[in-house]
PDB file of N, CA and C in Angstrom:
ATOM      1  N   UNK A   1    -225.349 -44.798  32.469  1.00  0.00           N
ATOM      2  CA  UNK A   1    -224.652 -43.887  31.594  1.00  0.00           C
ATOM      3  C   UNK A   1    -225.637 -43.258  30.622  1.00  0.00           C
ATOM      4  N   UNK A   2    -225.289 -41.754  30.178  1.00  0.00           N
ATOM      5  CA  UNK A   2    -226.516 -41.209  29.446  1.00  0.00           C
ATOM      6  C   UNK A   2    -225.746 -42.078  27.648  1.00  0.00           C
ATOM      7  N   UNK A   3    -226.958 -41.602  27.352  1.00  0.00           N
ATOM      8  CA  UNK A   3    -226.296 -42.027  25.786  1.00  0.00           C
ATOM      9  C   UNK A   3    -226.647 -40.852  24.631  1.00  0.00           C
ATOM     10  N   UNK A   4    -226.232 -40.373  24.053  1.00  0.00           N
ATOM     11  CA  UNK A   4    -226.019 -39.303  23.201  1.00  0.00           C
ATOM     12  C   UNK A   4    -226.937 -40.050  21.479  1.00  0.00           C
ATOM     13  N   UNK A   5    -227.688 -38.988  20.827  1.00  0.00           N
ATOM     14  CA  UNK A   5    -227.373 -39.469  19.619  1.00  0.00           C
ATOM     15  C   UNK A   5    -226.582 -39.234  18.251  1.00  0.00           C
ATOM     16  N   UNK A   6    -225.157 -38.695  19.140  1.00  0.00           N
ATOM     17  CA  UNK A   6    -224.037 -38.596  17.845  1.00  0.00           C
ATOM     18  C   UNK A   6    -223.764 -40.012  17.640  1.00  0.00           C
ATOM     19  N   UNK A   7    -223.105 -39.792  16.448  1.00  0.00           N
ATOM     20  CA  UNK A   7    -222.328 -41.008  16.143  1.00  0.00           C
ATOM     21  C   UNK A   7    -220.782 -39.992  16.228  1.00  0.00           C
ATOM     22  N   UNK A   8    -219.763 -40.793  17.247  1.00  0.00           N
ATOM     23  CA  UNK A   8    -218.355 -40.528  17.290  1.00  0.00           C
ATOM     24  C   UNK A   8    -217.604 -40.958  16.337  1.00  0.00           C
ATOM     25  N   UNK A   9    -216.915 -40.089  15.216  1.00  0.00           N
ATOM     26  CA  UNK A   9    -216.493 -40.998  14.534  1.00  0.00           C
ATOM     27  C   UNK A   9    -214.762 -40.876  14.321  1.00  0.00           C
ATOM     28  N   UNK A  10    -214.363 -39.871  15.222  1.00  0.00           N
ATOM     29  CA  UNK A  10    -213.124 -39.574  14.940  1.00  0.00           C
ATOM     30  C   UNK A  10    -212.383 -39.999  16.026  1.00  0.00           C
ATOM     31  N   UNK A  11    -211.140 -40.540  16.133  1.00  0.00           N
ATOM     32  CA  UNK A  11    -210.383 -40.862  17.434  1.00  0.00           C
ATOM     33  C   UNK A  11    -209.386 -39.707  17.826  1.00  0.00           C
ATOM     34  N   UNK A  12    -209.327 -39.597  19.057  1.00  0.00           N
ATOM     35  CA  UNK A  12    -208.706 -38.559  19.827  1.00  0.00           C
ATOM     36  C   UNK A  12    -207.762 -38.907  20.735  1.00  0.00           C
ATOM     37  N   UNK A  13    -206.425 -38.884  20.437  1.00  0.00           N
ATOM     38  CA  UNK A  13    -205.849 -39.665  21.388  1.00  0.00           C
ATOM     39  C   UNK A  13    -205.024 -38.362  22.330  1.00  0.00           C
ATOM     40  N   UNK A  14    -205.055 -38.163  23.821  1.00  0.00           N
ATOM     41  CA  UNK A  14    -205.030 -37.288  24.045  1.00  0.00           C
ATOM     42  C   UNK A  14    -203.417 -37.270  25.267  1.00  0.00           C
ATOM     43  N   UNK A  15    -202.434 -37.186  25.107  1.00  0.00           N
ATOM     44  CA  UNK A  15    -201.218 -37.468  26.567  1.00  0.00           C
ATOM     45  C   UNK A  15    -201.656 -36.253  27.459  1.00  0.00           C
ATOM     46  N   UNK A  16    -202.321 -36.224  28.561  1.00  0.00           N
ATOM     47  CA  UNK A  16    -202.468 -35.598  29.739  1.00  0.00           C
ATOM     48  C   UNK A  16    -201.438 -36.017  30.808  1.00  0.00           C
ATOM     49  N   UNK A  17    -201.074 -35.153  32.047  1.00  0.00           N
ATOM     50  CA  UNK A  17    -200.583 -35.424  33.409  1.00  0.00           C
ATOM     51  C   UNK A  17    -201.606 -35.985  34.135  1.00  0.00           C
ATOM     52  N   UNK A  18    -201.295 -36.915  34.850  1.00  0.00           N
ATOM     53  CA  UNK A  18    -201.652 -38.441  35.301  1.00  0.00           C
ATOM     54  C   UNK A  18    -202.622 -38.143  36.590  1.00  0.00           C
ATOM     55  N   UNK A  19    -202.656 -37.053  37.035  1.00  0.00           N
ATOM     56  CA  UNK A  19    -203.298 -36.283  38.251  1.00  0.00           C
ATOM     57  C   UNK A  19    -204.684 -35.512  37.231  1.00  0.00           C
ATOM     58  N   UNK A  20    -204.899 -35.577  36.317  1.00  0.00           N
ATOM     59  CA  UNK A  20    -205.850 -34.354  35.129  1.00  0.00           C
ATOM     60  C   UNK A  20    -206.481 -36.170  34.891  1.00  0.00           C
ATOM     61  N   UNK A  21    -206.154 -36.825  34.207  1.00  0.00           N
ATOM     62  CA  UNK A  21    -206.949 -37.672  34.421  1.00  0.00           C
ATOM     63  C   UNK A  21    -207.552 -38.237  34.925  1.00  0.00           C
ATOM     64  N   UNK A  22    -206.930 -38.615  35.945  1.00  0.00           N
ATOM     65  CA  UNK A  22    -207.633 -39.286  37.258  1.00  0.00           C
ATOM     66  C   UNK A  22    -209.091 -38.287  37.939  1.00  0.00           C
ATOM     67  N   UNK A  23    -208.779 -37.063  37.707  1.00  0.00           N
ATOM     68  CA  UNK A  23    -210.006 -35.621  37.484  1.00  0.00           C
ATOM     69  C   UNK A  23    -210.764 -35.717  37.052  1.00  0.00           C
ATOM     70  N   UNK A  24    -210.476 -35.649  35.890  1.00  0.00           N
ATOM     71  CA  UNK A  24    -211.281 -36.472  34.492  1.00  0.00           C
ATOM     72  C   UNK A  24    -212.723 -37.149  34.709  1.00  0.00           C
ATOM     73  N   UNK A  25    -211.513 -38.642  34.856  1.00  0.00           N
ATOM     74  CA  UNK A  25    -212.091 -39.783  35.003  1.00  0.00           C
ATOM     75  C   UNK A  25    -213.136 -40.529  36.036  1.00  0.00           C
ATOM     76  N   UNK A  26    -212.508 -39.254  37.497  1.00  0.00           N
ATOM     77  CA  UNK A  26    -213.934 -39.266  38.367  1.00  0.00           C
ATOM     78  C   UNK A  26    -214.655 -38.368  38.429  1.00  0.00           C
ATOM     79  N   UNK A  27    -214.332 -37.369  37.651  1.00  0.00           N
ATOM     80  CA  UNK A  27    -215.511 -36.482  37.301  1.00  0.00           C
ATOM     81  C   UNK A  27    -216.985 -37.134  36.706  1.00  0.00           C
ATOM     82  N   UNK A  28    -216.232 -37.885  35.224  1.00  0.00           N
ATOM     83  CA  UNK A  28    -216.863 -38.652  34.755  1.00  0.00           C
ATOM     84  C   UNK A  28    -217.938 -39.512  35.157  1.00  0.00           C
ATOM     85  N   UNK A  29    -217.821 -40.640  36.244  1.00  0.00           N
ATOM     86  CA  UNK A  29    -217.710 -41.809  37.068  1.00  0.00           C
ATOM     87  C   UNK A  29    -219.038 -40.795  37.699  1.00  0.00           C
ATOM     88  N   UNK A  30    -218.723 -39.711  38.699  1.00  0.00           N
ATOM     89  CA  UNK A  30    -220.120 -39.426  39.213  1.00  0.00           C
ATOM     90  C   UNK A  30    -220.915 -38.857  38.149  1.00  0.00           C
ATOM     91  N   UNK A  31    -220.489 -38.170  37.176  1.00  0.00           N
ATOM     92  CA  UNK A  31    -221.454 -37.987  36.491  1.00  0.00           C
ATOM     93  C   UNK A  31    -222.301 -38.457  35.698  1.00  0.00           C
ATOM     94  N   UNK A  32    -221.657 -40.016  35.627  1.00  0.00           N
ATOM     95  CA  UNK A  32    -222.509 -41.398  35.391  1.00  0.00           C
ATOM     96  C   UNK A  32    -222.376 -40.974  34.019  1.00  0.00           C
ATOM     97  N   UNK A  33    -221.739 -40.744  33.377  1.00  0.00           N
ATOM     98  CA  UNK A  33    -221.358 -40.651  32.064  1.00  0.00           C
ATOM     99  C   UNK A  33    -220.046 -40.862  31.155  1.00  0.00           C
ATOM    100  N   UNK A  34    -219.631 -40.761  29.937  1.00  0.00           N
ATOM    101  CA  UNK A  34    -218.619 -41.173  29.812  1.00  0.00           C
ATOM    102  C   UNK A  34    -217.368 -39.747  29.601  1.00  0.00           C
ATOM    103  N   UNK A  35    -216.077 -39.930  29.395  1.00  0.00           N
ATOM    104  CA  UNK A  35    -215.310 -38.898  29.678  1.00  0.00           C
ATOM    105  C   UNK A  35    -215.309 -38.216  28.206  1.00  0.00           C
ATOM    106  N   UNK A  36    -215.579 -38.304  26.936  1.00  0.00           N
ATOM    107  CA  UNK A  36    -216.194 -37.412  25.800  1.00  0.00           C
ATOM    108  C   UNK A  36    -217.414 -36.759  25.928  1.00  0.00           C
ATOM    109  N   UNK A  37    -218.304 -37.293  26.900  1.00  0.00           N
ATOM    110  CA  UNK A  37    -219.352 -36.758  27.409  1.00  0.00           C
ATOM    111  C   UNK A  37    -219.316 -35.473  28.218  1.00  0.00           C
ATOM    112  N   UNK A  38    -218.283 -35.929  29.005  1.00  0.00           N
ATOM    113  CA  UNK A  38    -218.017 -34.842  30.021  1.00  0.00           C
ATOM    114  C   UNK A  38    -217.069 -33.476  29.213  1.00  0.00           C
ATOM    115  N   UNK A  39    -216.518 -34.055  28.203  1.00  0.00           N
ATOM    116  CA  UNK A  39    -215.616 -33.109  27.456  1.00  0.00           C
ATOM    117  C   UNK A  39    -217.007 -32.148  26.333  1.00  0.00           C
ATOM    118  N   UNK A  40    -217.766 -32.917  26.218  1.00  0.00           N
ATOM    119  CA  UNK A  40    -218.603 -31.957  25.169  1.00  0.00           C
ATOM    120  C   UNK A  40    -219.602 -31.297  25.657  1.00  0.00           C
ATOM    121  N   UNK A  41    -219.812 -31.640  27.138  1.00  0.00           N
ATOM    122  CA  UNK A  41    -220.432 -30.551  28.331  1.00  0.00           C
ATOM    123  C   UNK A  41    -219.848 -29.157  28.558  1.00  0.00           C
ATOM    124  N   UNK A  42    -218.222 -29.737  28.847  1.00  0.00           N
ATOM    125  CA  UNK A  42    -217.478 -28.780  29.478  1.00  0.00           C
ATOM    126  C   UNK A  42    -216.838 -27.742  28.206  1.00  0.00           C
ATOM    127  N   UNK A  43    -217.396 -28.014  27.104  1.00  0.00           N
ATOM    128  CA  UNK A  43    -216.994 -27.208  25.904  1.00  0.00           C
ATOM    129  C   UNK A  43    -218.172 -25.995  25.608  1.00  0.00           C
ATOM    130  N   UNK A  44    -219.138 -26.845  25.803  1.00  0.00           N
ATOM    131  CA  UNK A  44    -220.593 -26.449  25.450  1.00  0.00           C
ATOM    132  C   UNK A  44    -220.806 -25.148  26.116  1.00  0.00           C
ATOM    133  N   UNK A  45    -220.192 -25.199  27.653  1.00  0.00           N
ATOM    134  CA  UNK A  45    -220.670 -24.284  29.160  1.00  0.00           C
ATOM    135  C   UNK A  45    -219.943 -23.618  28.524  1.00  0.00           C
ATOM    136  N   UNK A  46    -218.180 -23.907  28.712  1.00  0.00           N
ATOM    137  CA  UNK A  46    -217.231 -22.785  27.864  1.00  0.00           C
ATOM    138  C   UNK A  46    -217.987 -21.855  27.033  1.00  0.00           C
ATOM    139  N   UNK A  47    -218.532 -22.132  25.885  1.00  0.00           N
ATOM    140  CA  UNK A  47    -218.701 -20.976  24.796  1.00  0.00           C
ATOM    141  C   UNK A  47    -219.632 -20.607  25.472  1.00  0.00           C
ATOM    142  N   UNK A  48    -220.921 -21.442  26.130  1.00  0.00           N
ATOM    143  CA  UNK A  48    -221.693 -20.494  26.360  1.00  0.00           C
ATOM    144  C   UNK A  48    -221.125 -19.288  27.380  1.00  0.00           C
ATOM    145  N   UNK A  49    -220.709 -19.490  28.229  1.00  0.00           N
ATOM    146  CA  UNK A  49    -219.893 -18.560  29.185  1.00  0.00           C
ATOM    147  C   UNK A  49    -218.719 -17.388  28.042  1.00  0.00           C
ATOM    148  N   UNK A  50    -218.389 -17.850  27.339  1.00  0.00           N
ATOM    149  CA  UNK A  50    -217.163 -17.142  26.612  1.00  0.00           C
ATOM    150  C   UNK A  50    -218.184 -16.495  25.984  1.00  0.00           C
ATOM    151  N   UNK A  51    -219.113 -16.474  25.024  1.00  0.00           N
ATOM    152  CA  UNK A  51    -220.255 -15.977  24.509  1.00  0.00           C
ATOM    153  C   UNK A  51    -220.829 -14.752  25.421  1.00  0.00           C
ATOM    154  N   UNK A  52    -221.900 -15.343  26.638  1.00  0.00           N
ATOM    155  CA  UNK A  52    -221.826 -13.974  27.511  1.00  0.00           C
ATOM    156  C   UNK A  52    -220.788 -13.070  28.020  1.00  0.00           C
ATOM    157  N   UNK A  53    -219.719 -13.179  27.686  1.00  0.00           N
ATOM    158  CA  UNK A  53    -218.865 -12.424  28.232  1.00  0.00           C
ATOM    159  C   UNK A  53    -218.186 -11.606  27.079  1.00  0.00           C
ATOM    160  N   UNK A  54    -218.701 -11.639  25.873  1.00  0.00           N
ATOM    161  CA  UNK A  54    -217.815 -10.994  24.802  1.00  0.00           C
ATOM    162  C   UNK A  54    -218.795 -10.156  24.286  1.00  0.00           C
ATOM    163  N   UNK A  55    -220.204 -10.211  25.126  1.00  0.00           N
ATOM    164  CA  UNK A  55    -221.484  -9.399  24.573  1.00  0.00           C
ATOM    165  C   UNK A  55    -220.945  -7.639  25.623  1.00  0.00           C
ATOM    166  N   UNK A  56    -220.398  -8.277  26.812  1.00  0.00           N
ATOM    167  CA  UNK A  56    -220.397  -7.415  27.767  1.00  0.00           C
ATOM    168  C   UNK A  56    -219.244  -6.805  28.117  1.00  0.00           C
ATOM    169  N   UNK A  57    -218.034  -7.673  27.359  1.00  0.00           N
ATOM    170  CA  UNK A  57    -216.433  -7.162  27.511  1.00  0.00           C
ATOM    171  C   UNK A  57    -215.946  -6.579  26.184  1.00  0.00           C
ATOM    172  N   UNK A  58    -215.110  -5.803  26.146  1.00  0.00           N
ATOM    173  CA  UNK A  58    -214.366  -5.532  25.094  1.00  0.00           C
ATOM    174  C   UNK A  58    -213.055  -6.676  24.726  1.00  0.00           C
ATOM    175  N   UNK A  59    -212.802  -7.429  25.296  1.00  0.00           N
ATOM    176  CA  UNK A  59    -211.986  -8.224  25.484  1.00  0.00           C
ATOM    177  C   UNK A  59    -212.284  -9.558  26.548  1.00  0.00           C
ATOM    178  N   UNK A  60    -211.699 -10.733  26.222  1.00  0.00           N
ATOM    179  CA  UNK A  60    -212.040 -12.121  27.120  1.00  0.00           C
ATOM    180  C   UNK A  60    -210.937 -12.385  27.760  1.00  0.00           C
ATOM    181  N   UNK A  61    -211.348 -13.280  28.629  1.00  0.00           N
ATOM    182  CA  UNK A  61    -210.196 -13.887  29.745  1.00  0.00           C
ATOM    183  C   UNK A  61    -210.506 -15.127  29.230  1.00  0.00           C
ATOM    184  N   UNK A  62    -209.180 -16.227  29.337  1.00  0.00           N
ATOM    185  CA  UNK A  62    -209.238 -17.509  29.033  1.00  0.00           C
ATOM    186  C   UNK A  62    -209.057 -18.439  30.439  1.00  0.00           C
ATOM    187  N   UNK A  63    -209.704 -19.290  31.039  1.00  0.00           N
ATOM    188  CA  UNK A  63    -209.745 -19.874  32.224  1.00  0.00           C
ATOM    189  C   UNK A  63    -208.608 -21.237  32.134  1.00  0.00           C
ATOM    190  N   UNK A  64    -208.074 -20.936  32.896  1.00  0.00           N
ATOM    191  CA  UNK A  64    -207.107 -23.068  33.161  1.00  0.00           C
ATOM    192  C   UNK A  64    -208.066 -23.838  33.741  1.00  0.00           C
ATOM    193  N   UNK A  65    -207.671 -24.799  34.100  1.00  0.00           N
ATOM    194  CA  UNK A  65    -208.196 -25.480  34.944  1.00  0.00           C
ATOM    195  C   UNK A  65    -208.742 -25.430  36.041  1.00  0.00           C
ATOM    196  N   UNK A  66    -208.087 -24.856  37.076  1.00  0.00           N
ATOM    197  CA  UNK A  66    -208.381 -24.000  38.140  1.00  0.00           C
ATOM    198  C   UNK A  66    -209.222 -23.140  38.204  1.00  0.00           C
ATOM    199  N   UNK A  67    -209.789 -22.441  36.935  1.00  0.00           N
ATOM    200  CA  UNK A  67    -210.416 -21.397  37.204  1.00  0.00           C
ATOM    201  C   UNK A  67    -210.012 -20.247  37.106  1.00  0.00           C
ATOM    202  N   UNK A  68    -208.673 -20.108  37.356  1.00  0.00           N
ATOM    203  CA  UNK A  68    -208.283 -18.706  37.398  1.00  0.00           C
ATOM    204  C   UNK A  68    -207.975 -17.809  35.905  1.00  0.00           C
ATOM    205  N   UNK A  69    -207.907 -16.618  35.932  1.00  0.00           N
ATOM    206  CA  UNK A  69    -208.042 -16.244  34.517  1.00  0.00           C
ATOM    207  C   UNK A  69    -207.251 -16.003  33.838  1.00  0.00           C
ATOM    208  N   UNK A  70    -206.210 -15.765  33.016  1.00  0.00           N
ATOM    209  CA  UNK A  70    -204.812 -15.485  32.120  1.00  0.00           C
ATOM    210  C   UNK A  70    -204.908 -13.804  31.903  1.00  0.00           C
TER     211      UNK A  70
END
């Protein structure tokens, strides 16, 4: 597992559908890391991606899960 040097200090308690976790959680698992790990990756890419795209759009699309755009 990688190890970060934040200190976590806030708790997050989160009710997801039981199929999004299990996603999650083996997302996690191969990525040999833990699932806040994987959440502050997948935040990180977000802006950076939302970032290039607001240099070049007049307007953003917001992604689900899937990918697809709103």
């Amino acid at each position: 597992m990688t190890k970060t040097n934040h200190k976590r200090t806030k708790p997050w308690g989160l009710k997801v559908h039981e199929n999004f976790f299990w996603k999650v959680k083996q997302t996690a698992l191969k990525e040999r890391c833990e699932v806040v790990e994987l959440v502050e990756r997948v935040l990180s890419d977000y802006m950076e991606h939302k970032n290039q795209h607001t240099h070049t759009h007049t307007h953003t699309h917001t992604l689900n899960l899937k990918g697809e755009k709103h």
